[in-house]
C-alpha atoms as a PDB file:
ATOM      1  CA  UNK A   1       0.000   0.000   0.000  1.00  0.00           C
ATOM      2  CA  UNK A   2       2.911   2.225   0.998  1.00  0.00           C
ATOM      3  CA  UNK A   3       4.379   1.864  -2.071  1.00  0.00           C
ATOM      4  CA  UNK A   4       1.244   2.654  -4.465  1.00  0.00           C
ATOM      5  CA  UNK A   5       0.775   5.332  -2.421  1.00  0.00           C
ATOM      6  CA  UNK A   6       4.368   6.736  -3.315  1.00  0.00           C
ATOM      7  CA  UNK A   7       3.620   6.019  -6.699  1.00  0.00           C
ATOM      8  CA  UNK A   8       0.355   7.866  -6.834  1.00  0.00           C
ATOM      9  CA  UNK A   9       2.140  10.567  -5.035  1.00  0.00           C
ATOM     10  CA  UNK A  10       5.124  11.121  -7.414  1.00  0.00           C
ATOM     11  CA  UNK A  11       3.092  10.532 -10.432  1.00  0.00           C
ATOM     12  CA  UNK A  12       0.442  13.510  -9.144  1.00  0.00           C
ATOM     13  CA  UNK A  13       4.056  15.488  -8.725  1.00  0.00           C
ATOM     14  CA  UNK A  14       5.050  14.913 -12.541  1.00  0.00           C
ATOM     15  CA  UNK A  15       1.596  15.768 -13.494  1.00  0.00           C
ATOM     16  CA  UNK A  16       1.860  18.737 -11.799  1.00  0.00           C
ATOM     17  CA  UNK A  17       5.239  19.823 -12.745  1.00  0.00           C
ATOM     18  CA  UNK A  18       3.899  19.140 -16.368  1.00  0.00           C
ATOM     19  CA  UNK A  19       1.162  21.486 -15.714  1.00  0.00           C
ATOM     20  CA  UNK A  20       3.303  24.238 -14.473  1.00  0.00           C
ATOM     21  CA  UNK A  21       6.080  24.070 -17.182  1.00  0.00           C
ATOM     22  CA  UNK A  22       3.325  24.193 -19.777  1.00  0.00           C
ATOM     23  CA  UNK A  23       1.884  27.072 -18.112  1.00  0.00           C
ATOM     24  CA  UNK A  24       5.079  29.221 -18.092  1.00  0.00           C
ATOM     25  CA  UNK A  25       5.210  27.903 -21.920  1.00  0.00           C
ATOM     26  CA  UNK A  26       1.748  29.772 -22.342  1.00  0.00           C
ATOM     27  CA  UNK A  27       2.318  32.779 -20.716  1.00  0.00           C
ATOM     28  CA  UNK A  28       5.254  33.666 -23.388  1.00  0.00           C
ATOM     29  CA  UNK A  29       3.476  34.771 -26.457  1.00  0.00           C
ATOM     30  CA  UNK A  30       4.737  33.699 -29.907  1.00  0.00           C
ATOM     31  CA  UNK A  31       3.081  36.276 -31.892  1.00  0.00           C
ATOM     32  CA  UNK A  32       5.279  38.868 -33.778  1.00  0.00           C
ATOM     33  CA  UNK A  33       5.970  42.044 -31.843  1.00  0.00           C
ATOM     34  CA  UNK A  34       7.671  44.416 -33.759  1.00  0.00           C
ATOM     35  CA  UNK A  35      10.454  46.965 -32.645  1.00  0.00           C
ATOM     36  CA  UNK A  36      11.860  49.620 -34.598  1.00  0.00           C
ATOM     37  CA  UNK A  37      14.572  51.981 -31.972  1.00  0.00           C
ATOM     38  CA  UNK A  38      17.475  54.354 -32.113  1.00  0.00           C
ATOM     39  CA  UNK A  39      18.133  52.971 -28.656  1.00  0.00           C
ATOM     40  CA  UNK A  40      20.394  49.975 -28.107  1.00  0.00           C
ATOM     41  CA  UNK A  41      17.816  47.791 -26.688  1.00  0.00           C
ATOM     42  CA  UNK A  42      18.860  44.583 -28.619  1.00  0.00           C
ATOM     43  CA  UNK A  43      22.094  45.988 -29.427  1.00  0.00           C
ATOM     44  CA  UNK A  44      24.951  47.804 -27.002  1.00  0.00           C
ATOM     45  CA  UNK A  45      27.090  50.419 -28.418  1.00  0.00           C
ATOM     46  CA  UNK A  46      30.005  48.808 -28.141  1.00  0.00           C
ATOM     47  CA  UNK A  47      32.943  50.104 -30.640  1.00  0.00           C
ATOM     48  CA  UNK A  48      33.940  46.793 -31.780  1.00  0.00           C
ATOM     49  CA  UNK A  49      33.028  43.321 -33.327  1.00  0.00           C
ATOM     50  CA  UNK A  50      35.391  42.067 -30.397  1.00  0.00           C
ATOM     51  CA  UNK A  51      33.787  43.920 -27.797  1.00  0.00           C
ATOM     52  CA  UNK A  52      30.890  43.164 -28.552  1.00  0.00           C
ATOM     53  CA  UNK A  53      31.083  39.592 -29.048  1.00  0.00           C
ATOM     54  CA  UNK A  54      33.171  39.837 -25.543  1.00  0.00           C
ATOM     55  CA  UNK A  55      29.836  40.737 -23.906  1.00  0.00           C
ATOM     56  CA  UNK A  56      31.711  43.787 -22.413  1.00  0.00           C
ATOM     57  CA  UNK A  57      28.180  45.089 -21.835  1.00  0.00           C
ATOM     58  CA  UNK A  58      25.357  43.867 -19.668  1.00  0.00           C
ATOM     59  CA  UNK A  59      22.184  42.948 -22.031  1.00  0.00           C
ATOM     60  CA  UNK A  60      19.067  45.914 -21.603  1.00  0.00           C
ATOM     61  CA  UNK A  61      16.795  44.851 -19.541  1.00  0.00           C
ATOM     62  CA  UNK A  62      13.835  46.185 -21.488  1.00  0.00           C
ATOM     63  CA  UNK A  63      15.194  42.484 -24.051  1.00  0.00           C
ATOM     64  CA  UNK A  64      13.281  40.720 -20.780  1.00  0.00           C
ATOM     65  CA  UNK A  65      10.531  42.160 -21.129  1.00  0.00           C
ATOM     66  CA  UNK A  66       9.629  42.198 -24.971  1.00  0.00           C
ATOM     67  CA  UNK A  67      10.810  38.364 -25.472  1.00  0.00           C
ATOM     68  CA  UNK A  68       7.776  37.893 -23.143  1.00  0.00           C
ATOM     69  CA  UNK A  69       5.574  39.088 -24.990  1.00  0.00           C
ATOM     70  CA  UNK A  70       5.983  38.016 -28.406  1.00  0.00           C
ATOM     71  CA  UNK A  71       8.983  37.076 -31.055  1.00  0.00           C
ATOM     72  CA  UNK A  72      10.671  40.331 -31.262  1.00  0.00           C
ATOM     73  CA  UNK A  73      11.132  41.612 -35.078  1.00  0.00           C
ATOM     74  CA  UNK A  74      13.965  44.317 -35.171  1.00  0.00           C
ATOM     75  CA  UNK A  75      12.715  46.359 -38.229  1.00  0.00           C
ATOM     76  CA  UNK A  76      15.508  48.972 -39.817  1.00  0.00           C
ATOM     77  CA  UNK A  77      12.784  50.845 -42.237  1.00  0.00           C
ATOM     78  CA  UNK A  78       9.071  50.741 -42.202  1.00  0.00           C
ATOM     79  CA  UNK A  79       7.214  49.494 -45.887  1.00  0.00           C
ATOM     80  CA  UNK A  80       4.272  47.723 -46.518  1.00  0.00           C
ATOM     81  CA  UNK A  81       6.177  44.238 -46.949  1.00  0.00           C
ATOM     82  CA  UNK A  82       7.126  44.104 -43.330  1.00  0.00           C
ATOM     83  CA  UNK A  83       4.505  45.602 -41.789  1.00  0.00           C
ATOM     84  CA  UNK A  84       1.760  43.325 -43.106  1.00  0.00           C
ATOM     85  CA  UNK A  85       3.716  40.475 -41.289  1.00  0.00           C
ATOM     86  CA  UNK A  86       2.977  42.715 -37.705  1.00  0.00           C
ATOM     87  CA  UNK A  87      -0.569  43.534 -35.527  1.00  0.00           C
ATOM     88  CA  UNK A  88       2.033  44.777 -32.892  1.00  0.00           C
ATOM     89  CA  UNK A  89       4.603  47.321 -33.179  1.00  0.00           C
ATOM     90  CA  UNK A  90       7.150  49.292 -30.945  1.00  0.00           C
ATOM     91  CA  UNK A  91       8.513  52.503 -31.993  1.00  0.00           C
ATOM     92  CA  UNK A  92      10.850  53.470 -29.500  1.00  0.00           C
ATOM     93  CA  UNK A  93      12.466  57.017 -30.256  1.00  0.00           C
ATOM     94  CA  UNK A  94      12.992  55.788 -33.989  1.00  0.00           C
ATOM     95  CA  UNK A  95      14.860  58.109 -36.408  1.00  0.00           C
ATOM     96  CA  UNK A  96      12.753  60.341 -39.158  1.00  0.00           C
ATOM     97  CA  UNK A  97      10.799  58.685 -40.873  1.00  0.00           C
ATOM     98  CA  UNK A  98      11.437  58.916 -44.896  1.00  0.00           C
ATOM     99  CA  UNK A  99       8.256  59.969 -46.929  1.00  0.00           C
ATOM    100  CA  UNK A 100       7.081  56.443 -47.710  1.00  0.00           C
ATOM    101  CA  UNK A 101       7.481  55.379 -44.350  1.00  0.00           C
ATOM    102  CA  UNK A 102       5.003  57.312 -43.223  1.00  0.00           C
ATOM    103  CA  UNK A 103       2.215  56.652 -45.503  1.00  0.00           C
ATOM    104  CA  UNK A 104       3.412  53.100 -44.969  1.00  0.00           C
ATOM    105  CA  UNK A 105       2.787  53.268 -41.488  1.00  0.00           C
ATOM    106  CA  UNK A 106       0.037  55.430 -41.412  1.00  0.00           C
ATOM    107  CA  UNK A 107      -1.703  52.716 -43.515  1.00  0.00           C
ATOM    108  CA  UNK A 108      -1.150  49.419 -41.252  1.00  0.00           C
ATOM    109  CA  UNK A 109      -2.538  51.663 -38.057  1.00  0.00           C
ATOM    110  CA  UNK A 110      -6.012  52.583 -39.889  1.00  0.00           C
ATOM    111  CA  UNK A 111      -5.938  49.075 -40.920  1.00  0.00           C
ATOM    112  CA  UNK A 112      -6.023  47.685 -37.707  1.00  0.00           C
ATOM    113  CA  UNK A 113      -2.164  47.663 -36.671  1.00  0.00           C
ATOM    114  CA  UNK A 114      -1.821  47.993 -32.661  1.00  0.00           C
ATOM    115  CA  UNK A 115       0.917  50.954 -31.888  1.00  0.00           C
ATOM    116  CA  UNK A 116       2.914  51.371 -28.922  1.00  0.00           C
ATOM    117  CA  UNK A 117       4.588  55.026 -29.843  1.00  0.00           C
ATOM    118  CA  UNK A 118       7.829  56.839 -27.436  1.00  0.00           C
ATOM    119  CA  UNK A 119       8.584  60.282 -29.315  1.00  0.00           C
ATOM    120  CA  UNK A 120      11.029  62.433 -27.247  1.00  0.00           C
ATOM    121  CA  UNK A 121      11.485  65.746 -27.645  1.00  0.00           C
ATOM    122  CA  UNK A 122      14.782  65.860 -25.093  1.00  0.00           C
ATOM    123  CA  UNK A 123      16.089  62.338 -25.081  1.00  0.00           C
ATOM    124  CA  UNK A 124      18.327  62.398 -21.849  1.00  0.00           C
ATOM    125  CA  UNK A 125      19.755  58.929 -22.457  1.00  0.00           C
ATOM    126  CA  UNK A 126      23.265  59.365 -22.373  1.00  0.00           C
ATOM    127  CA  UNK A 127      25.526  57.625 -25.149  1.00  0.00           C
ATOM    128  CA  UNK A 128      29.168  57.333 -25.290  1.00  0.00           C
ATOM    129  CA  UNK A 129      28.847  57.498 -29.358  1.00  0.00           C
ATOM    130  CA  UNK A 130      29.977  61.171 -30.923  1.00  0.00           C
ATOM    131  CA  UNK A 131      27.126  63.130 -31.979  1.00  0.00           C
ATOM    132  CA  UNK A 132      27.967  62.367 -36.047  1.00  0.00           C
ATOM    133  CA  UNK A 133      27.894  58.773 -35.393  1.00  0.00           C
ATOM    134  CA  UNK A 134      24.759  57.005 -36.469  1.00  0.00           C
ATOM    135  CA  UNK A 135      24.431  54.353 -34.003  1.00  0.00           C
ATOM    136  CA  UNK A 136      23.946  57.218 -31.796  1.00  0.00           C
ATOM    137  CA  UNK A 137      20.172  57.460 -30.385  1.00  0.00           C
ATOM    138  CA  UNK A 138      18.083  60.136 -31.927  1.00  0.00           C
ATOM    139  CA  UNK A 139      18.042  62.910 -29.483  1.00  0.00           C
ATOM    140  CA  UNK A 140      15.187  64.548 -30.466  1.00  0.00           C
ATOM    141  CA  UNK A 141      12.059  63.023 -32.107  1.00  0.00           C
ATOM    142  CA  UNK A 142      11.137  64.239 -35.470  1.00  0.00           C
ATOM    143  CA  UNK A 143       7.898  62.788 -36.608  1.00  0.00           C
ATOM    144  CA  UNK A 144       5.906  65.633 -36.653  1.00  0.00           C
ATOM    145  CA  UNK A 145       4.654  64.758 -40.075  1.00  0.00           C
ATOM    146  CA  UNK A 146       2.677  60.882 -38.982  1.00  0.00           C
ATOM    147  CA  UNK A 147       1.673  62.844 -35.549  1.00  0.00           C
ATOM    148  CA  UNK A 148       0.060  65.660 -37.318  1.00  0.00           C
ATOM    149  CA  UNK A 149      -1.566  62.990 -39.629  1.00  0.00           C
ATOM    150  CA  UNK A 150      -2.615  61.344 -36.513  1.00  0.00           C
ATOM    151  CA  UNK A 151      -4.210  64.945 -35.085  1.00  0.00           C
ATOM    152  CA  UNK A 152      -1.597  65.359 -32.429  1.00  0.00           C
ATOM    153  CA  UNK A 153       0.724  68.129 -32.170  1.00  0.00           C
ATOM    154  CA  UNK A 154       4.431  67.244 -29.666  1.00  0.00           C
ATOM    155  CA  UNK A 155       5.798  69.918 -27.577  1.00  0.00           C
ATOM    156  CA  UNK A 156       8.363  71.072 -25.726  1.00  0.00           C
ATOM    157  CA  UNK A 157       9.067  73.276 -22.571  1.00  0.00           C
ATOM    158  CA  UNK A 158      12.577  74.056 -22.141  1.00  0.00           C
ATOM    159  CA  UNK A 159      12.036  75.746 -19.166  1.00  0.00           C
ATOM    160  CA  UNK A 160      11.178  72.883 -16.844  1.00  0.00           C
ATOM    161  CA  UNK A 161      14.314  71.497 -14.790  1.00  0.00           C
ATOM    162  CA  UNK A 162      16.112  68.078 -15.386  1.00  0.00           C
ATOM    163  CA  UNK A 163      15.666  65.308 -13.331  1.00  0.00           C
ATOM    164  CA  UNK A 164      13.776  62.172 -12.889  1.00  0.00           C
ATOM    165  CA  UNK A 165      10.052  62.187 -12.135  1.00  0.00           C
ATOM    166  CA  UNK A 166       7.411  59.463 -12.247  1.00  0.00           C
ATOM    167  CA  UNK A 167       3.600  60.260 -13.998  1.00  0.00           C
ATOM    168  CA  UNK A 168       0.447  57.459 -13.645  1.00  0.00           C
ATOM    169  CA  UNK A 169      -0.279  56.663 -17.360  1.00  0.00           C
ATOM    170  CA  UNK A 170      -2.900  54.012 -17.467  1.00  0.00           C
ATOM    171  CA  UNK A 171      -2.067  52.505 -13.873  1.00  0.00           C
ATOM    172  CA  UNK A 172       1.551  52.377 -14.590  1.00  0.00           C
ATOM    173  CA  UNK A 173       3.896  54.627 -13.053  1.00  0.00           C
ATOM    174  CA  UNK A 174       5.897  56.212 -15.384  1.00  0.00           C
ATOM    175  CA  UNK A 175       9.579  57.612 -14.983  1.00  0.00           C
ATOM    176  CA  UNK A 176      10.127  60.607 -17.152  1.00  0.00           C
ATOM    177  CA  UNK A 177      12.862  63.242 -17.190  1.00  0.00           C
ATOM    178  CA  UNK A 178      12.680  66.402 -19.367  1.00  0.00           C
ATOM    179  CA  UNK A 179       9.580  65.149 -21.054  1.00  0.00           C
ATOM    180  CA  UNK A 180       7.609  66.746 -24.040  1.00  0.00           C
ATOM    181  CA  UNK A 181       3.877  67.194 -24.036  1.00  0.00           C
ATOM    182  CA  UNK A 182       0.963  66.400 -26.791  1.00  0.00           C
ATOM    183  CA  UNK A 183      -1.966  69.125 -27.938  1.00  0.00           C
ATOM    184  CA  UNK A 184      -4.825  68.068 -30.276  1.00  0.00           C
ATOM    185  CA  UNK A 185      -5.133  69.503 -33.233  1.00  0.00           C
ATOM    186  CA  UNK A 186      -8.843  69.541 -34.540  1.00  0.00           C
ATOM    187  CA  UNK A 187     -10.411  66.834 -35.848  1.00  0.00           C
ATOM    188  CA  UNK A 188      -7.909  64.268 -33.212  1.00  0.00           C
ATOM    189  CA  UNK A 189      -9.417  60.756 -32.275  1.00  0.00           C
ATOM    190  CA  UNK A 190      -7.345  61.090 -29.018  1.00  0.00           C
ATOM    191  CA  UNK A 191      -7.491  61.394 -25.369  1.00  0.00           C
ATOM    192  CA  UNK A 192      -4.650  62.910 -23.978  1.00  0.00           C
ATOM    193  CA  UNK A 193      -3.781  61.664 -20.610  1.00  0.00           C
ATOM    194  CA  UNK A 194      -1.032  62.196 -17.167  1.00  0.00           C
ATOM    195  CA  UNK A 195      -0.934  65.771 -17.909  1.00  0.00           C
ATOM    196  CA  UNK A 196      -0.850  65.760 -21.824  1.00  0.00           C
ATOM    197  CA  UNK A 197       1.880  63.072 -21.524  1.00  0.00           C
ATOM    198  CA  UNK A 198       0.125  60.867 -23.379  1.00  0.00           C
ATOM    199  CA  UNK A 199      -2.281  60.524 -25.954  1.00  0.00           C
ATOM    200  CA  UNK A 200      -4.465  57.378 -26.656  1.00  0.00           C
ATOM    201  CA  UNK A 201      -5.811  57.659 -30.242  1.00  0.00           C
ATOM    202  CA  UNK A 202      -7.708  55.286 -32.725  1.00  0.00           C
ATOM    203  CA  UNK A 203      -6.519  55.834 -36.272  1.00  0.00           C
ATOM    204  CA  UNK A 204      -9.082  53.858 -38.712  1.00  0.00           C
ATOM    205  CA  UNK A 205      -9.437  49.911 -37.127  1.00  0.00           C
ATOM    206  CA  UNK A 206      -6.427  50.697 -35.462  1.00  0.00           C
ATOM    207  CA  UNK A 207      -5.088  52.101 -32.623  1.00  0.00           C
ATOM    208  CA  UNK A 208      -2.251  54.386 -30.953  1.00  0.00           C
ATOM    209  CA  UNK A 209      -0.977  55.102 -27.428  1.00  0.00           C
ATOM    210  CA  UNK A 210       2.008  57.948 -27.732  1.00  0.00           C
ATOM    211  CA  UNK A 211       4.263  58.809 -25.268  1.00  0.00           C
ATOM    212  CA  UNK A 212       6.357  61.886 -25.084  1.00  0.00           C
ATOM    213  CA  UNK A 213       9.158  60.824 -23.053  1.00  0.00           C
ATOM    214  CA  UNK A 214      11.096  58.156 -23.672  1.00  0.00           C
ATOM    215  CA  UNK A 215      13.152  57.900 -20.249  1.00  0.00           C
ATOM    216  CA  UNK A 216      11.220  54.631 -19.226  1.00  0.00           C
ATOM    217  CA  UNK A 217      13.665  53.072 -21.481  1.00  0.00           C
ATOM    218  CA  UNK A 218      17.088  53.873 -20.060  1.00  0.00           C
ATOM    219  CA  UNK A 219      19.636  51.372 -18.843  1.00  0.00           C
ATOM    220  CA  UNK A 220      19.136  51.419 -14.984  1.00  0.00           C
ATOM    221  CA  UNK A 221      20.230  49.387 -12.548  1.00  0.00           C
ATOM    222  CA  UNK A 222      17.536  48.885 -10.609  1.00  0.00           C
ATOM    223  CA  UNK A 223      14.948  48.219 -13.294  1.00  0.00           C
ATOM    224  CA  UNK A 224      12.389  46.283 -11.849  1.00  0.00           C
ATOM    225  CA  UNK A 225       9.909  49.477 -11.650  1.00  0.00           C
ATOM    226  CA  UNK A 226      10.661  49.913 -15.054  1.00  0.00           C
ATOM    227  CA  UNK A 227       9.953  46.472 -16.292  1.00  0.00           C
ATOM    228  CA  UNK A 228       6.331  46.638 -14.343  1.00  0.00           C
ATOM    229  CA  UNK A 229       5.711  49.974 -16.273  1.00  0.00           C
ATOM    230  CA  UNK A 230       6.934  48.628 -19.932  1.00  0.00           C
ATOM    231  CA  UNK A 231       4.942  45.232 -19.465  1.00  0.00           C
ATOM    232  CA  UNK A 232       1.582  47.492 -18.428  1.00  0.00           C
ATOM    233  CA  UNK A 233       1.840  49.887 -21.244  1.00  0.00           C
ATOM    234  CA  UNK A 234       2.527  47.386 -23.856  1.00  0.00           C
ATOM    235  CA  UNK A 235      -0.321  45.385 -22.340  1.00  0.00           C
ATOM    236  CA  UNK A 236      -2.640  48.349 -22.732  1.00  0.00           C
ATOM    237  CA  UNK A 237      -1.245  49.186 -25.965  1.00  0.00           C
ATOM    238  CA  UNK A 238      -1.062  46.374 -27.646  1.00  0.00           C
ATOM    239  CA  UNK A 239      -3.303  43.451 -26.225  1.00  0.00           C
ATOM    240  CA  UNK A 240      -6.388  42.954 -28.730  1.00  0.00           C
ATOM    241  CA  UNK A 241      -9.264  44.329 -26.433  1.00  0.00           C
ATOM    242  CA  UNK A 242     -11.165  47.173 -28.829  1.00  0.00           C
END
């Protein structure tokens, strides 16, 4: 008897174990999420192949996060092509946007594509790369022509002072330093939100929920905060609820 019962007892603990293991399996989403970035999220900036591959730098902990929820697509240009492989998309203080870009992009979000957008006007990320150097992250976002497409106008004081602050954007606590603002322009499907922060707008079928900071982002050591505050946004951004 003792020893069915040991069997019944492991075999429940397999089952189990089973159970769990396909649950963490679940909970990692294999649907495409694409990222297009100035900032070395997937990359590090690095001045060598050596370096590099010597793993001189700690990976960003915002990699975490996005592997979590979905198979993350680096994208270097936006066209039709790749975007029609994406409902999910990341842009992450990108560099302008060329012309066709934006009509390209402007045409997946009114067809239903789900955008998660960080536009800084001040980026205060520091980088070690000189200013002429490409790899360098855009310092200040220049996409006024898909956000005036979109009805939403990005602004800038200069007169507010540096340092790190926190603002409550949909639940999720926020860390922001020198950040820009949004104002409708008429005729917007938005809401802005946390102060004109943000704006949550629907474009066509789909949707948009910009950001005018981008200091959520930065390296930090402790990052845990941070990785509660990207996981919420994308969630809100990006999940498929109308």
């Amino acid at each position: 008897m003792r020893t069915n019962r040991l069997i019944f007892l492991l075999l429940g603990l397999a089952l189990a174990a089973i159970a769990w293991a396909g649950m963490l399996r679940s909970s990692v989403s294999d649907e495409p999420l694409g990222l297009f970035t100035s900032l070395p999220i997937l990359w590090s900036e690095e001045g060598d192949v050596a370096a590099e591959l010597g793993g001189g730098e700690p990976a960003h902990w915002a990699r975490a996060v996005l592997a979590r929820k979905g198979r993350v697509v680096a994208l270097d240009m936006l066209d039709r092509e790749r975007l029609k492989r994406l409902d999910r998309l990341i842009l992450a203080q990108p560099r302008a946007l060329a012309p066709e870009e934006n009509v390209a992009l402007d045409e997946w979000v009114r067809g239903g594509g789900r955008l998660l957008l960080f536009a800084d006007p001040a980026l205060t990320q520091e980088s070690h790369l000189p200013i002429s150097d490409p790899r360098r992250p855009q310092a200040m976002a220049m996409l006024s022509p898909i956000l005036g497409r979109w009805g939403l106008d990005l602004r800038f004081d200069d007169a507010q002072p540096f340092g790190e602050s926190d603002r409550e954007v949909l639940s999720a606590r926020v860390p922001v330093n020198l950040p820009g603002h949004f104002a409708l322009k008429p005729g917007a499907h938005c809401e802005l939100l946390a102060e004109n922060l943000a704006a949550r707008c629907a474009i066509g079928k789909g949707r948009v929920l910009a950001l005018a900071d981008a200091a959520l982002l930065e390296p930090a050591e402790t990052y845990l905060s941070r990785e509660a505050a990207l996981t919420s946004l994308i969630d809100q951004a990006l999940d498929k609820a109308p």
